[in-house]
N, C-alpha and C. Protein backbone atom coordinates (compact mmCIF):
# COMPACT_ATOMS: atom_id res chain seq x y z
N UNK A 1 243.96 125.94 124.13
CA UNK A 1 243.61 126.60 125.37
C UNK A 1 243.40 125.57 126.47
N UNK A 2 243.48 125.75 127.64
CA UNK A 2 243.39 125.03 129.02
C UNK A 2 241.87 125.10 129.21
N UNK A 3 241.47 123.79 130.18
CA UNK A 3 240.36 123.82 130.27
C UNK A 3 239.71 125.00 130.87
N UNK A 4 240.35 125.73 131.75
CA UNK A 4 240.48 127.00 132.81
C UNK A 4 239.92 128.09 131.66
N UNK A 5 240.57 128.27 130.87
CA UNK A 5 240.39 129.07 130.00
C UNK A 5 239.43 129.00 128.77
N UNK A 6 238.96 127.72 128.53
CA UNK A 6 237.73 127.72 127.83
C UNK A 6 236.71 128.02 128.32
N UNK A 7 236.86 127.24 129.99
CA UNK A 7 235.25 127.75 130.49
C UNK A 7 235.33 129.36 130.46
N UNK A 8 236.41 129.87 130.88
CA UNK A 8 236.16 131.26 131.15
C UNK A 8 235.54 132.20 129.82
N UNK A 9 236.00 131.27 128.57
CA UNK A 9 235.87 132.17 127.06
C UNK A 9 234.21 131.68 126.65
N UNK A 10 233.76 130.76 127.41
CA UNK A 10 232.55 130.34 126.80
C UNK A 10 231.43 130.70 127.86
N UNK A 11 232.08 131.51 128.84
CA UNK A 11 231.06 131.80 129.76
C UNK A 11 231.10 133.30 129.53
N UNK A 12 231.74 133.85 128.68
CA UNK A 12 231.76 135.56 128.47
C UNK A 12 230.13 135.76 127.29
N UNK A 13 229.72 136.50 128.01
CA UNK A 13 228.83 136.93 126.79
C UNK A 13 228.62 137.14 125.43
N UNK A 14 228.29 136.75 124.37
CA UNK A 14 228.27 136.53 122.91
C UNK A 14 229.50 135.69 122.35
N UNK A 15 229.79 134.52 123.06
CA UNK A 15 230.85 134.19 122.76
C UNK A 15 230.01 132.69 121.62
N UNK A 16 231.30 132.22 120.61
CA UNK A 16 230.97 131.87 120.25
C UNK A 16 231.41 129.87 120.05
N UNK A 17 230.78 129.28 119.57
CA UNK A 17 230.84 127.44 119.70
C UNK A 17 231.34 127.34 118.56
N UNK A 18 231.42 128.16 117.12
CA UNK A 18 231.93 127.26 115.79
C UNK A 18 233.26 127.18 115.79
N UNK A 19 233.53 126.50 114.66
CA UNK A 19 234.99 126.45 114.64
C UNK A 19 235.50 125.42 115.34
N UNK A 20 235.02 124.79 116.22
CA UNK A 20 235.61 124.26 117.32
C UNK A 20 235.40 122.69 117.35
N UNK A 21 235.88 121.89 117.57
CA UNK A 21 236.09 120.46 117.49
C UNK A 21 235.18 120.00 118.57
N UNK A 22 233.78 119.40 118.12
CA UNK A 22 233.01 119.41 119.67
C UNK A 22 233.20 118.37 120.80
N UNK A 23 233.76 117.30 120.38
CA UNK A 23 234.36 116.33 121.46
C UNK A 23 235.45 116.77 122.44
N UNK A 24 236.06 117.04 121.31
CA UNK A 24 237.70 117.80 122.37
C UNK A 24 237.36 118.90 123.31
N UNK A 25 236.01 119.71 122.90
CA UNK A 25 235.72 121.30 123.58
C UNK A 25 234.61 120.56 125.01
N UNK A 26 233.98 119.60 124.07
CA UNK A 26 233.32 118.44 125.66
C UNK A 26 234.60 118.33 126.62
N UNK A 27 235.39 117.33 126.35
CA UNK A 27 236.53 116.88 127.23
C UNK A 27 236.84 118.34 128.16
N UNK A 28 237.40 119.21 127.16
CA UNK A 28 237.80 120.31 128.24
C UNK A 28 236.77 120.83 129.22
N UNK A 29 235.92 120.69 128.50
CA UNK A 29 234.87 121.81 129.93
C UNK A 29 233.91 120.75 130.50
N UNK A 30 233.68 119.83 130.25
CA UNK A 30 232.86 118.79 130.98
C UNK A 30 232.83 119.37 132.91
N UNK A 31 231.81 118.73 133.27
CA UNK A 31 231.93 119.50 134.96
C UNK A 31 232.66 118.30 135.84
N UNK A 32 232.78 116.85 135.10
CA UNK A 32 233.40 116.19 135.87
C UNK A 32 235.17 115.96 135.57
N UNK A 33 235.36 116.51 134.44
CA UNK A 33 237.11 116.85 134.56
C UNK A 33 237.25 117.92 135.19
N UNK A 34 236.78 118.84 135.29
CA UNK A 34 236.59 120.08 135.97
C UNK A 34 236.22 120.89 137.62
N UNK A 35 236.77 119.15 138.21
CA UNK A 35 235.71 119.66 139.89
C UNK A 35 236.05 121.01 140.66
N UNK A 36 237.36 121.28 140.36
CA UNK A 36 237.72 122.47 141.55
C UNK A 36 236.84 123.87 140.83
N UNK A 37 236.05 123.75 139.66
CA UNK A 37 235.56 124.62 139.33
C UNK A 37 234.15 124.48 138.83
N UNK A 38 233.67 123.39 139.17
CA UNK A 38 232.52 122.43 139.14
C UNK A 38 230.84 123.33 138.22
N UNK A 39 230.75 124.13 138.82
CA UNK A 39 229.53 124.93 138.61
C UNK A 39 229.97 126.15 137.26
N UNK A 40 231.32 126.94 136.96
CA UNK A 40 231.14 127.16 136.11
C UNK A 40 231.26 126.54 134.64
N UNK A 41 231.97 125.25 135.17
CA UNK A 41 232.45 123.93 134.23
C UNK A 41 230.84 123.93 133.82
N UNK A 42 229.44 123.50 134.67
CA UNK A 42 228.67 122.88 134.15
C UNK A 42 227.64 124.17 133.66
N UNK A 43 227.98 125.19 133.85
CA UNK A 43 227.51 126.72 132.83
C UNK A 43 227.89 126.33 131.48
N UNK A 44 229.27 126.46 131.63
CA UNK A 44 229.65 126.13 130.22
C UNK A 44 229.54 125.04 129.19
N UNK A 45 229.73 124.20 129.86
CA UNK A 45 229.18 123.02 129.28
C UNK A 45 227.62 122.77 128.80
N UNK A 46 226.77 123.26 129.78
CA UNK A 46 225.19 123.83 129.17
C UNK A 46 225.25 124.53 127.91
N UNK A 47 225.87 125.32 128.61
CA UNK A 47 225.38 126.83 127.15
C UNK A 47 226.28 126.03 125.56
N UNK A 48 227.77 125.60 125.65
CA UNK A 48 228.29 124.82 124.66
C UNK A 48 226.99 123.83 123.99
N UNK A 49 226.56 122.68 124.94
CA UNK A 49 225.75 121.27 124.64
C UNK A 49 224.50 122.14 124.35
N UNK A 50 224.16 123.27 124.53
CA UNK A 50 222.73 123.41 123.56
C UNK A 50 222.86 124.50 122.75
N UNK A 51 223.89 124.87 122.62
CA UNK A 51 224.30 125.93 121.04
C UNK A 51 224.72 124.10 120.02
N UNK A 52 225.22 123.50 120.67
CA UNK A 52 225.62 122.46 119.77
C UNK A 52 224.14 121.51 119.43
N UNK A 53 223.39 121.37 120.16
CA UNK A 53 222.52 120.69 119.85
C UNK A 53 221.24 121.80 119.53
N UNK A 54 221.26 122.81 119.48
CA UNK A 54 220.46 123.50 118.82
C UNK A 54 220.76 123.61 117.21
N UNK A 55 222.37 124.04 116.90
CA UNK A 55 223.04 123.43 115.76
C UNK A 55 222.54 121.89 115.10
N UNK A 56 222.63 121.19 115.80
CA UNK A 56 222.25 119.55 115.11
C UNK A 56 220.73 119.82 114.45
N UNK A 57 220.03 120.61 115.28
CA UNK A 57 218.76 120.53 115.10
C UNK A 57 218.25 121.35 113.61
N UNK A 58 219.35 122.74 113.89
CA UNK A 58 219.22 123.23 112.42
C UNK A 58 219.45 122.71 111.31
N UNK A 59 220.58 121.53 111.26
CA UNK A 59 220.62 120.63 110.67
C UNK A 59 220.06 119.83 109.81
N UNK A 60 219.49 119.18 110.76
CA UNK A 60 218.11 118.50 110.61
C UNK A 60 217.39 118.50 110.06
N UNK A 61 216.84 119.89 110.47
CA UNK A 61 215.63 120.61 109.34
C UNK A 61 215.71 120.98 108.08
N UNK A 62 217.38 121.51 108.16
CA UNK A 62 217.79 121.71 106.49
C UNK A 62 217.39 120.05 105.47
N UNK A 63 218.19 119.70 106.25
CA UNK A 63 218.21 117.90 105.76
C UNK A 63 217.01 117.28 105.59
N UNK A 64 215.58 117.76 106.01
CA UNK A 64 214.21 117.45 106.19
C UNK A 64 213.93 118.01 104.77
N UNK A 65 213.98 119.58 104.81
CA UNK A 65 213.56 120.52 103.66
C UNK A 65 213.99 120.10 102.71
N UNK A 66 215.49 119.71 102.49
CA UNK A 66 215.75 119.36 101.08
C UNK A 66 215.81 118.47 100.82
N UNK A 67 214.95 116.77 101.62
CA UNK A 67 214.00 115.65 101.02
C UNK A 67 213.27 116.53 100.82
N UNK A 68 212.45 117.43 100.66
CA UNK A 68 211.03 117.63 99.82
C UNK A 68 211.10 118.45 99.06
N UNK A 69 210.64 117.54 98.25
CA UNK A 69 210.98 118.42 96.35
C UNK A 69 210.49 119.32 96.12
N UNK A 70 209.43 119.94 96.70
CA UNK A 70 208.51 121.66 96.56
C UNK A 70 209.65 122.27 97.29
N UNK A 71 210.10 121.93 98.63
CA UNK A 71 210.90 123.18 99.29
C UNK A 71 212.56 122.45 98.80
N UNK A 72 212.45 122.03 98.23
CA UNK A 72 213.85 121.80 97.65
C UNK A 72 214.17 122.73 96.44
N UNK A 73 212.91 122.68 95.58
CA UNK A 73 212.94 123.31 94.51
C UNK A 73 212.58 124.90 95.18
N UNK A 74 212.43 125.17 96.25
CA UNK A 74 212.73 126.88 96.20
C UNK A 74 213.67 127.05 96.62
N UNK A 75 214.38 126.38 97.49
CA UNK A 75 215.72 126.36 98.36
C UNK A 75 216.82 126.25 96.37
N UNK A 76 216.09 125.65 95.97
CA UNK A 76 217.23 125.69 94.37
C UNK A 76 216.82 127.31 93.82
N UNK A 77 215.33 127.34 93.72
CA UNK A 77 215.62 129.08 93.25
C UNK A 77 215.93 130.15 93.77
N UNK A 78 216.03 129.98 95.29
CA UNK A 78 216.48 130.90 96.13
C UNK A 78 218.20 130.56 96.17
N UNK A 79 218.63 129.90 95.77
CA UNK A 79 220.48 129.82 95.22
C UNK A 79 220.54 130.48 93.68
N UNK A 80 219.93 130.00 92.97
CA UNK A 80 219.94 130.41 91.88
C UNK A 80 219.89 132.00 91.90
N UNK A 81 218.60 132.69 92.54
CA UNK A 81 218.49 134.04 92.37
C UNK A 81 219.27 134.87 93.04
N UNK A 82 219.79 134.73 94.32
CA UNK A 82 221.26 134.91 94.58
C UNK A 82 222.70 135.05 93.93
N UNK A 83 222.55 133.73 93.13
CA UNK A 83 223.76 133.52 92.17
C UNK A 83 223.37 134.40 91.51
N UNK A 84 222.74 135.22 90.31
CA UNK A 84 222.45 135.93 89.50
C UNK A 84 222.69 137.41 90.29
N UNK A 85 222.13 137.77 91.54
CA UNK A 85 222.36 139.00 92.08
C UNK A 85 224.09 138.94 92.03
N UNK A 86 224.28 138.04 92.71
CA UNK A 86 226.07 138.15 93.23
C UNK A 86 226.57 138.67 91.68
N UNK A 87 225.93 137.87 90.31
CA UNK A 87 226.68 138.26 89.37
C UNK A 87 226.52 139.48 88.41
N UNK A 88 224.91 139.40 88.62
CA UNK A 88 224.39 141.10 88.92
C UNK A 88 225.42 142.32 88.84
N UNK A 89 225.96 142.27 90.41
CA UNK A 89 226.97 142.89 91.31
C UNK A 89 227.89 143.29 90.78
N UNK A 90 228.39 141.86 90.70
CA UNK A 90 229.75 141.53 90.28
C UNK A 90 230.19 142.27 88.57
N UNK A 91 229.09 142.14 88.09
CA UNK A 91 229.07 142.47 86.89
C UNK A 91 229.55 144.79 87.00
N UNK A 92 228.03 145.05 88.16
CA UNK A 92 228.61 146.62 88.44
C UNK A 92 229.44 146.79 88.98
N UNK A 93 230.39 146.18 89.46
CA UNK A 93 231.20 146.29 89.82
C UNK A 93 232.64 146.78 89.08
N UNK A 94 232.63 145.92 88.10
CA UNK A 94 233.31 145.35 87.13
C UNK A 94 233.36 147.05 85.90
N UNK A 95 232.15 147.39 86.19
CA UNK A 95 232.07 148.40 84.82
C UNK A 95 232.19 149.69 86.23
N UNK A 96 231.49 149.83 87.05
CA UNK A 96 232.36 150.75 87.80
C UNK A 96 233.62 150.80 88.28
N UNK A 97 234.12 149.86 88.16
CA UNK A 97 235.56 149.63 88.22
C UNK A 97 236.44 150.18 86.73
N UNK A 98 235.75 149.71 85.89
CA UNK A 98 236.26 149.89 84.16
C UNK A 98 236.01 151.64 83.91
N UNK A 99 234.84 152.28 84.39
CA UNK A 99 234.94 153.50 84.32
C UNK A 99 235.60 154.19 84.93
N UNK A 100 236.16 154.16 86.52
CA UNK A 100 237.03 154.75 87.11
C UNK A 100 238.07 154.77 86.70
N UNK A 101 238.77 153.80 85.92
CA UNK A 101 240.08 153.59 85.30
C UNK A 101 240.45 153.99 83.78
N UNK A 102 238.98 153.95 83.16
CA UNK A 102 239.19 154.87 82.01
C UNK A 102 239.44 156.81 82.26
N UNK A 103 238.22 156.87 83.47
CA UNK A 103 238.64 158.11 83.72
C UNK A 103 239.90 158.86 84.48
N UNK A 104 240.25 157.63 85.24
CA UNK A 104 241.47 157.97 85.64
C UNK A 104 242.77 158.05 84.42
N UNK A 105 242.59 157.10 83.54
CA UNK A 105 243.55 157.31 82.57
C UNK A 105 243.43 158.56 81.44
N UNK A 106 242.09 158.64 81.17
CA UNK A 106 241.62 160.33 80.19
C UNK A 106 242.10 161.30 81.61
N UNK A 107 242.42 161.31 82.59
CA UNK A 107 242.69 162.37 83.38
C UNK A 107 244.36 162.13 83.19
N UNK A 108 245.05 161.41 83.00
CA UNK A 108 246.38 161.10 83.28
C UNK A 108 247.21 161.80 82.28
N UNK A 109 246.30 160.82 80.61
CA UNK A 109 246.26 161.70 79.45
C UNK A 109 246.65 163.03 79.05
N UNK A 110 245.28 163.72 80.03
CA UNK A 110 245.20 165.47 79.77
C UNK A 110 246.51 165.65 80.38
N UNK A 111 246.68 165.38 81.26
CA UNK A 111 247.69 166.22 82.73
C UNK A 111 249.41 165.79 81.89
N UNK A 112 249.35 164.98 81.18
CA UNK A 112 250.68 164.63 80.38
C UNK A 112 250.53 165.31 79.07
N UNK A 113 249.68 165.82 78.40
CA UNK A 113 249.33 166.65 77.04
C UNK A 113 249.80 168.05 77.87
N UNK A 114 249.26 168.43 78.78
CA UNK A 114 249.21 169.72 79.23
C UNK A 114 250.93 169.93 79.51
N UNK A 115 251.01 168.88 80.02
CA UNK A 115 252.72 168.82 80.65
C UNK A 115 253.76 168.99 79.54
N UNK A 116 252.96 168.19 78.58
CA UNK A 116 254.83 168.65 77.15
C UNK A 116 254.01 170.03 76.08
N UNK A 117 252.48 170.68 76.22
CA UNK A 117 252.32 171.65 75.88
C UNK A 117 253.65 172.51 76.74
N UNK A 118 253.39 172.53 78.04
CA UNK A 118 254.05 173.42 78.74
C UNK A 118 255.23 173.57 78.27
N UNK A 119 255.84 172.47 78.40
CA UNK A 119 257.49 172.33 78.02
C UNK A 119 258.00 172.74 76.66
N UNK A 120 256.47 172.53 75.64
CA UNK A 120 257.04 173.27 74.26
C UNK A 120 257.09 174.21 74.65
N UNK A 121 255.75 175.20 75.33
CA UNK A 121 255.83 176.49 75.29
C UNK A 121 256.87 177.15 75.89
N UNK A 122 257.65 176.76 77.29
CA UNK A 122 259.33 176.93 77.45
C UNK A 122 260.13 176.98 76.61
N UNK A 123 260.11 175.39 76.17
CA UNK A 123 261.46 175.58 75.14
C UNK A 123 261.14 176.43 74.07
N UNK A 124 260.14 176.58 73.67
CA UNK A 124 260.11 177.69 72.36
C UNK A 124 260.66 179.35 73.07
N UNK A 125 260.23 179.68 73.99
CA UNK A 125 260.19 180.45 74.96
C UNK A 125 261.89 180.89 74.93
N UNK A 126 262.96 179.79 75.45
CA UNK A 126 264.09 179.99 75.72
C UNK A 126 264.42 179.87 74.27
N UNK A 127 264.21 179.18 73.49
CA UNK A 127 264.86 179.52 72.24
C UNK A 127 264.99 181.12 71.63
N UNK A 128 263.59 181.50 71.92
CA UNK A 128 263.29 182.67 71.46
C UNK A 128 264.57 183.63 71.95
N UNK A 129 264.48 183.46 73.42
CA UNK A 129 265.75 184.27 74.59
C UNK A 129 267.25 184.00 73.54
N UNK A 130 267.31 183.33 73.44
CA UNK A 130 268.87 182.70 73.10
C UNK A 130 268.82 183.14 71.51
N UNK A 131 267.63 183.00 70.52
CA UNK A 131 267.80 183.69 69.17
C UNK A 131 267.63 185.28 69.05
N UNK A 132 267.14 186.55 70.29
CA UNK A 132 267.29 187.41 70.47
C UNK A 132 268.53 187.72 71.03
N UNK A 133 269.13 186.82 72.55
CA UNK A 133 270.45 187.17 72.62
C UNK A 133 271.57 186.73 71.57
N UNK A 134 271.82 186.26 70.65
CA UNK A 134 272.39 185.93 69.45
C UNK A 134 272.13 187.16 69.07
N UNK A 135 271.01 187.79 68.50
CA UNK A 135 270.73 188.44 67.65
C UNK A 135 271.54 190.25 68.26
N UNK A 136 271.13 190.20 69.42
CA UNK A 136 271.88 191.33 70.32
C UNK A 136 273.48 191.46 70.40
N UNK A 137 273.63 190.21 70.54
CA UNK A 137 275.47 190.23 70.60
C UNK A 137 275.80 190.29 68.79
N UNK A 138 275.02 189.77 67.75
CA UNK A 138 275.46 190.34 66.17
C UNK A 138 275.34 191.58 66.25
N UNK A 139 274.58 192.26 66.40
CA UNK A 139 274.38 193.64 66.51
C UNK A 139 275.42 194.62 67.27
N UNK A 140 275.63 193.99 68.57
CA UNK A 140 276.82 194.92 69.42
C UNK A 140 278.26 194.55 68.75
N UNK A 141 278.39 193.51 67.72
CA UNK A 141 279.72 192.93 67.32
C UNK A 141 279.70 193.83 66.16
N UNK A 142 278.52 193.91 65.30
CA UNK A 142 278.49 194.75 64.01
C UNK A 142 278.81 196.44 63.75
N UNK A 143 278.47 196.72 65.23
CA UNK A 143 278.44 198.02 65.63
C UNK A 143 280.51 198.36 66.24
N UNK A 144 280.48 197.53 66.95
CA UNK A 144 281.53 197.42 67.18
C UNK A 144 282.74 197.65 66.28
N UNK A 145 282.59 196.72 65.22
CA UNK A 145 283.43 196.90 64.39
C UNK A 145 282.83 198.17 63.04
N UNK A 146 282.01 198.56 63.44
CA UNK A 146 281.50 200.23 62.10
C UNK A 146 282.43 200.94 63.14
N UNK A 147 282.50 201.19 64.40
CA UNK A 147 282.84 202.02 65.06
C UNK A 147 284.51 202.46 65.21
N UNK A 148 284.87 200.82 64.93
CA UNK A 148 286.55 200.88 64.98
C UNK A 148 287.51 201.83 64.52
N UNK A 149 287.11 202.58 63.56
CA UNK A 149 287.81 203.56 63.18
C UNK A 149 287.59 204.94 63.77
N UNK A 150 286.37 204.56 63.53
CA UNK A 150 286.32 206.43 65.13
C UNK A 150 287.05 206.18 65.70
N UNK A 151 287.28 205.09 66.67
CA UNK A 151 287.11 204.90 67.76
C UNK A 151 288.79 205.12 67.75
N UNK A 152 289.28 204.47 66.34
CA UNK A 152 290.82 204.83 66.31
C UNK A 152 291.29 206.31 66.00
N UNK A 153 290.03 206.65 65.18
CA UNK A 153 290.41 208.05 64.73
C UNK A 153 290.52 209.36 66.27
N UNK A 154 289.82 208.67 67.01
CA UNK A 154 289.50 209.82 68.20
C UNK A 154 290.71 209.39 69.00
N UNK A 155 291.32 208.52 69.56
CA UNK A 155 292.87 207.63 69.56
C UNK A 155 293.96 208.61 69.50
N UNK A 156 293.69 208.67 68.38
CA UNK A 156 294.95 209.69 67.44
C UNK A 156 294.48 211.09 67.78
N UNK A 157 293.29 211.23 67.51
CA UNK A 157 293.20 212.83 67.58
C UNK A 157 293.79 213.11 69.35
N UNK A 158 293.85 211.88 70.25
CA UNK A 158 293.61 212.61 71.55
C UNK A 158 295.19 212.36 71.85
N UNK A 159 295.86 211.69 71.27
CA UNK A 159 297.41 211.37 70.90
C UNK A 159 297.83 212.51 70.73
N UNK A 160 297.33 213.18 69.34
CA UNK A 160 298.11 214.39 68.93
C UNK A 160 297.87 215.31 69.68
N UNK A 161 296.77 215.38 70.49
CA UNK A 161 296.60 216.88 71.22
C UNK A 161 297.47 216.61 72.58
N UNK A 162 297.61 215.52 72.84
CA UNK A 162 298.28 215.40 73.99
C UNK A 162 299.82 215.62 73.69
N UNK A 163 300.95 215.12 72.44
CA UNK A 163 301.66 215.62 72.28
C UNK A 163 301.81 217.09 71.71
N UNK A 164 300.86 217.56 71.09
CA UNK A 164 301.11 218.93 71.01
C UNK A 164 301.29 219.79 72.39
N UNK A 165 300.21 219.50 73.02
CA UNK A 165 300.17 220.25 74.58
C UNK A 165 301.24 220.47 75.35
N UNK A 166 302.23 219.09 74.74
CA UNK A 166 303.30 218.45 76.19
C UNK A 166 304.24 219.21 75.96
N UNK A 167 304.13 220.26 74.46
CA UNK A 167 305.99 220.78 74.20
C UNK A 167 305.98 222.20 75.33
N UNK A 168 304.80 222.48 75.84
CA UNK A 168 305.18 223.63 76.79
C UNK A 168 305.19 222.69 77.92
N UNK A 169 305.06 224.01 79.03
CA UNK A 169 305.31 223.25 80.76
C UNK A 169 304.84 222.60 81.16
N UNK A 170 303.72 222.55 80.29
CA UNK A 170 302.48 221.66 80.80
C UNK A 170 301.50 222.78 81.28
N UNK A 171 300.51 222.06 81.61
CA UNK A 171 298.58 223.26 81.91
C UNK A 171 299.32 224.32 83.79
N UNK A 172 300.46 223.84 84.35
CA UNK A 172 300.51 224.45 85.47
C UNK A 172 301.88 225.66 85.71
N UNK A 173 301.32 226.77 86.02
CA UNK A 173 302.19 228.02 85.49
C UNK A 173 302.60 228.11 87.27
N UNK A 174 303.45 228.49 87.99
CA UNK A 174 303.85 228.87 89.41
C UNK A 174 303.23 230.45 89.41
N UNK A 175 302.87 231.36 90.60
CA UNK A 175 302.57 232.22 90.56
C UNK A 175 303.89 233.18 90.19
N UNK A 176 303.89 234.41 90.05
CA UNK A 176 304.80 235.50 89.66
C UNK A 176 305.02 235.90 91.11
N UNK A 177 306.33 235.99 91.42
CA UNK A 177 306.85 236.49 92.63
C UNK A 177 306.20 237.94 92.95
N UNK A 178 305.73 238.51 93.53
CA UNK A 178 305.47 239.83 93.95
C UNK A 178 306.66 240.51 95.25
N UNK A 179 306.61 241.84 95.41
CA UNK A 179 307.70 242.27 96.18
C UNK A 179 306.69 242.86 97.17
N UNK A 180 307.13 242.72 98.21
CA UNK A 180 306.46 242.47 99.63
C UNK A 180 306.80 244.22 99.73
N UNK A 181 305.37 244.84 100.33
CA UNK A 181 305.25 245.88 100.73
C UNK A 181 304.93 246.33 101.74
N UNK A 182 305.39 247.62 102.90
CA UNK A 182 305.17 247.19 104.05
C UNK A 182 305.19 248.60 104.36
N UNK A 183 303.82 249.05 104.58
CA UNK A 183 303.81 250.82 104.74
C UNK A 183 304.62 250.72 106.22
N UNK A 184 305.00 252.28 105.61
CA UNK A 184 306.16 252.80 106.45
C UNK A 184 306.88 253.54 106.48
């Protein structure tokens, strides 16, 4: 970023100093590289130089506390009892994680049992269809052939009545001429 643009990012409200390389972030916003903008250069540069040296200071104190072996040794059980929560955690985590996935898999289970129940109960289903229609077409084939001889015998009978019938004129007679009468 340009110096222009740091002051502007470090003069916005809650903005923040870490991360940042503190010599190089000096150089940019210092108020004397900075004259044509002089006063917010030396805002920023304030608020930067005592977040940074308020930082050193926290420092410090850490670095004070842990020369002394009473607050060293709670600063060690206060890591320690942490470490144990995190693994605590980590641990419910781990088995709420392990139970969701067992139950997700006993749910997966059922829903695939239920699924080839179904499919037996179909295919048994269509079998059934297909060993009744089998069973329907033996039956209309069996019948079929008991019947063949009626069926020839009535053939013939309707043969013979039809040639017997045919040796006259046939079923249609013309009317009988009548002689036209005509009072008088």
């Amino acid at each position: 970023l340009t110096p222009k643009q740091q002051i502007d990012r470090l003069n916005r409200p809650g903005c923040t100093y870490f991360n940042l390389n503190p010599y190089d972030l000096s150089l940019l916003v210092h108020p004397d590289k900075n004259r044509d903008d002089s006063e917010r250069a030396q805002k920023a540069f304030d608020g930067w130089y005592m977040e940074y040296f308020v930082f050193l200071l926290a420092v410090a104190k850490a670095y004070r506390t842990l020369e002394d072996p009473e607050a060293s040794r709670k600063c060690l059980e206060v890591v320690e009892e942490a470490k144990e929560r995190v693994e605590q955690m980590k641990r419910h985590a781990v088995y709420v994680q392990t139970c969701k996935l067992f139950a997700d898999l006993e749910r997966l289970r059922v829903e695939e049992e239920l699924k080839q129940s179904n499919d037996r109960k179909r295919k048994a289903e269509e079998e059934e269809e297909e060993r009744k229609a089998a069973e329907l077409e033996k039956e209309w084939r069996k019948n079929y052939e008991d019947s063949r001889n009626e069926r020839v015998a009535s053939w013939r009978d309707f043969k013979a009545k039809k040639s017997r019938s045919s040796r006259g004129l046939g079923g249609f007679k013309p009317p009988k001429p009548k002689m036209e009468q005509r009072p008088g």
